[in-house]
N, C-alpha and C. Protein backbone atom coordinates (compact mmCIF):
# COMPACT_ATOMS: atom_id res chain seq x y z
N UNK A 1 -55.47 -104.19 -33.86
CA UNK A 1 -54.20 -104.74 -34.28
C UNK A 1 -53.70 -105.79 -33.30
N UNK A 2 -54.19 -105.39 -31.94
CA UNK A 2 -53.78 -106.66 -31.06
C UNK A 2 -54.49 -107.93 -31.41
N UNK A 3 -55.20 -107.95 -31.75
CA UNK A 3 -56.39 -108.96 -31.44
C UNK A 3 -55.45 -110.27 -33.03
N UNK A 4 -55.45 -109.57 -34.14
CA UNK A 4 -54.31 -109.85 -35.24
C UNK A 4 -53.12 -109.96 -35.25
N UNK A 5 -52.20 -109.30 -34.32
CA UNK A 5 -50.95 -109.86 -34.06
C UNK A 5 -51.35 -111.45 -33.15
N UNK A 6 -52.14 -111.15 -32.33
CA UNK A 6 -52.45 -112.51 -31.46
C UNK A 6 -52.83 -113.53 -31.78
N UNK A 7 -53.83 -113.79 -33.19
CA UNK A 7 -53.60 -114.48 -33.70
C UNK A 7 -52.66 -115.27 -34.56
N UNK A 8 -52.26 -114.09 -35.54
CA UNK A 8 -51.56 -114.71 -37.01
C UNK A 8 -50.38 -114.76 -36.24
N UNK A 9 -49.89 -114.35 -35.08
CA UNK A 9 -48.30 -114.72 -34.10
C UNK A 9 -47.28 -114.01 -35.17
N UNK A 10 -47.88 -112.84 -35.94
CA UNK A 10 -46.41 -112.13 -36.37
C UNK A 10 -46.85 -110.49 -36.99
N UNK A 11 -45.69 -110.02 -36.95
CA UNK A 11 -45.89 -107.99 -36.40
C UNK A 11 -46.32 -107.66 -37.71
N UNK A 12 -47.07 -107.92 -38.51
CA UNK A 12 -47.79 -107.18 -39.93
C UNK A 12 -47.08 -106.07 -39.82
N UNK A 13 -46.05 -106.04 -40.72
CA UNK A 13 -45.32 -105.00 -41.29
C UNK A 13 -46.31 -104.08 -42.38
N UNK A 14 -46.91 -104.88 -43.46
CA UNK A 14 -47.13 -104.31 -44.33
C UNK A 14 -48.46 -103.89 -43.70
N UNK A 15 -48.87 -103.97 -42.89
CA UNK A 15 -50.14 -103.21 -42.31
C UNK A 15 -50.04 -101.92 -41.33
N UNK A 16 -49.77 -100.81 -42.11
CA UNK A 16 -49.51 -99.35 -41.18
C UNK A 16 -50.81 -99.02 -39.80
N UNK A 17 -51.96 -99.48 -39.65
CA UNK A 17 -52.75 -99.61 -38.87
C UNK A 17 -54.08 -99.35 -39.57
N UNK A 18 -55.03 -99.91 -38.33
CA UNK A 18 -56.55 -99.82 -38.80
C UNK A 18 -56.90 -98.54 -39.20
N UNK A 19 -58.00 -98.27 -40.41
CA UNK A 19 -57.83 -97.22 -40.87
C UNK A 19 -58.89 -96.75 -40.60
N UNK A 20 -60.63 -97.65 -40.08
CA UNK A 20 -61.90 -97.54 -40.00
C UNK A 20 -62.03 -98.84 -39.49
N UNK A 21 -63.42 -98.64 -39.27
CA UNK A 21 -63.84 -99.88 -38.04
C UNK A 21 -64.56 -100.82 -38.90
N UNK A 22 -63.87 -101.31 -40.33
CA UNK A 22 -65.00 -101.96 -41.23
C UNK A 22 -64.31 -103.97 -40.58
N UNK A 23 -64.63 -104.17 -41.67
CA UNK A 23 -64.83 -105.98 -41.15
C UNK A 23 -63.08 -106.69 -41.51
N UNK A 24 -62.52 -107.44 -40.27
CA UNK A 24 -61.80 -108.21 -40.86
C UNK A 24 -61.90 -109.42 -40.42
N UNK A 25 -61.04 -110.14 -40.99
CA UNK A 25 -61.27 -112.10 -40.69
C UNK A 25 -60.29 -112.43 -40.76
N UNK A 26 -60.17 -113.67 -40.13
CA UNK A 26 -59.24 -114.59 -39.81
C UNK A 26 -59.71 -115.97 -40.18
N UNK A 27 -58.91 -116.61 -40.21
CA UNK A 27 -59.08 -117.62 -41.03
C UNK A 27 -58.10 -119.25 -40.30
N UNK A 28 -58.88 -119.84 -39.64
CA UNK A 28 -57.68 -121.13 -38.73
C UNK A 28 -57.46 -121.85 -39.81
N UNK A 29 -56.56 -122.01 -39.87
CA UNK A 29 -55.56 -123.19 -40.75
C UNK A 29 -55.68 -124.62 -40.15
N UNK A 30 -55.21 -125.49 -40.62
CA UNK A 30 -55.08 -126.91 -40.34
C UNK A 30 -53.88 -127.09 -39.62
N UNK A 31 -53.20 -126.46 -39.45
CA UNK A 31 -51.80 -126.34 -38.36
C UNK A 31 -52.52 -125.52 -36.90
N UNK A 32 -53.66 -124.85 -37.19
CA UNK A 32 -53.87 -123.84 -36.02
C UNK A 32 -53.55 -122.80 -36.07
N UNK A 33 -52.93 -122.21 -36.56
CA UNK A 33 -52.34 -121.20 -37.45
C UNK A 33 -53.37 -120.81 -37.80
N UNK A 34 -53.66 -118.95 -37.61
CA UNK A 34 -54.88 -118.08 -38.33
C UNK A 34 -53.81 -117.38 -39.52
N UNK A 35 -54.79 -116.95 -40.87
CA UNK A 35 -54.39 -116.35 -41.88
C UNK A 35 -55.52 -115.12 -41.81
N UNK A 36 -55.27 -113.92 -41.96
CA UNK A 36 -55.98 -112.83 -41.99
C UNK A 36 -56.35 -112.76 -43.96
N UNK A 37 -57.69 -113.03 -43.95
CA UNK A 37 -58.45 -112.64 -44.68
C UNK A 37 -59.27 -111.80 -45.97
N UNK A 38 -59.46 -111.23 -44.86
CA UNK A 38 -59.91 -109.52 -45.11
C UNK A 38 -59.64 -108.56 -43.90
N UNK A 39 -59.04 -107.43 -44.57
CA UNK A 39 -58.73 -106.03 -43.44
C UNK A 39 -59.16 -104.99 -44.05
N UNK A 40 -60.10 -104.23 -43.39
CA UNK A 40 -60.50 -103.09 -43.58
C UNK A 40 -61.49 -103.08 -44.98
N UNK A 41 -62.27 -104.12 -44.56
CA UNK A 41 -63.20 -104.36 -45.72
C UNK A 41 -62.67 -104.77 -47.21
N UNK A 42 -61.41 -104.84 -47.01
CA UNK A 42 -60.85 -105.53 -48.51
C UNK A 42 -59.85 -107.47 -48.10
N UNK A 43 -60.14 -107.51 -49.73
CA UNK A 43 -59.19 -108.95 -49.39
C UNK A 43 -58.33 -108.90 -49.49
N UNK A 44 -56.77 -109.49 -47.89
CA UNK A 44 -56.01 -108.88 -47.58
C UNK A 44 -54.93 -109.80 -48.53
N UNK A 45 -54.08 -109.45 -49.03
CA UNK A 45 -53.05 -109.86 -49.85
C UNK A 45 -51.80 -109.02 -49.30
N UNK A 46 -50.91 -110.30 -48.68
CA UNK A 46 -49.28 -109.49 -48.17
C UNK A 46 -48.70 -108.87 -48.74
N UNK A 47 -47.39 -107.96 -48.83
CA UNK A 47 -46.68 -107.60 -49.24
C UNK A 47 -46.07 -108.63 -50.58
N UNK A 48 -45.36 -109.49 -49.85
CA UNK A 48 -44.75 -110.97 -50.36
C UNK A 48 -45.64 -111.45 -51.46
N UNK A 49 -46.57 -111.86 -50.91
CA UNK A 49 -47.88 -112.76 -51.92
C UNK A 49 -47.96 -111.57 -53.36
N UNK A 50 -47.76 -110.08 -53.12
CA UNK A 50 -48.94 -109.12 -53.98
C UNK A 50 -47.16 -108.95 -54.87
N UNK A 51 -45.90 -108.82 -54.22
CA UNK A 51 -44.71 -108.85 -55.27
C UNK A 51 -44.68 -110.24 -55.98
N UNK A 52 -45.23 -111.37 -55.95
CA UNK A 52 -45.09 -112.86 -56.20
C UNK A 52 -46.03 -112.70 -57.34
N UNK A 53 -47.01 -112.13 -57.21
CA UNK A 53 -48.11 -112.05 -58.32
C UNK A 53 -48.15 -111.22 -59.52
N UNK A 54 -47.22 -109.42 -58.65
CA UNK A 54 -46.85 -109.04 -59.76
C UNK A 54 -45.56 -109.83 -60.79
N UNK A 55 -44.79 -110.20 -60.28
CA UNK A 55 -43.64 -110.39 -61.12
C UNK A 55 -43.98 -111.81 -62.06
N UNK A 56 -45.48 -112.71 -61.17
CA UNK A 56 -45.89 -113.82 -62.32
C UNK A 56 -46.26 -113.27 -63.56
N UNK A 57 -46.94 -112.17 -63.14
CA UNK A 57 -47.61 -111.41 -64.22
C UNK A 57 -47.02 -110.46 -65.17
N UNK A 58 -45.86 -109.75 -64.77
CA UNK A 58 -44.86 -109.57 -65.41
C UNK A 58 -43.86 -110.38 -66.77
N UNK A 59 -44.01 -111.64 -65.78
CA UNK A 59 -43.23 -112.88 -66.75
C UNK A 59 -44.03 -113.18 -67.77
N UNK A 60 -45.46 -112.98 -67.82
CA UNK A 60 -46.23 -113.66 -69.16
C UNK A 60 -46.34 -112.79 -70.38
């Protein structure tokens, strides 16, 4: 979790902690800025991003 707060520079709320030692990624942006990937062997989708998608999907 350190190594991910240190990059992405903010406290992953929606991430309660590592759950197993599987694969995650980071991802540098064009600002320098890392975006986390994948966590815990899945593709990681925020809190924010995963309510944005339900409620698109909702609307159709």
């Amino acid at each position: 979790m350190a190594v991910l707060r240190m990059l992405t520079q903010e406290r992953l709320k929606d991430i309660g902690g590592i759950l197993n030692t599987g694969i995650r990624m980071v991802e540098e942006q064009k600002n320098g800025e890392f975006k986390i990937k994948i966590f815990n062997d899945k593709p990681y989708i925020s809190e924010e991003a995963r309510k944005a998608k339900e409620a698109k999907e909702a609307a159709l």
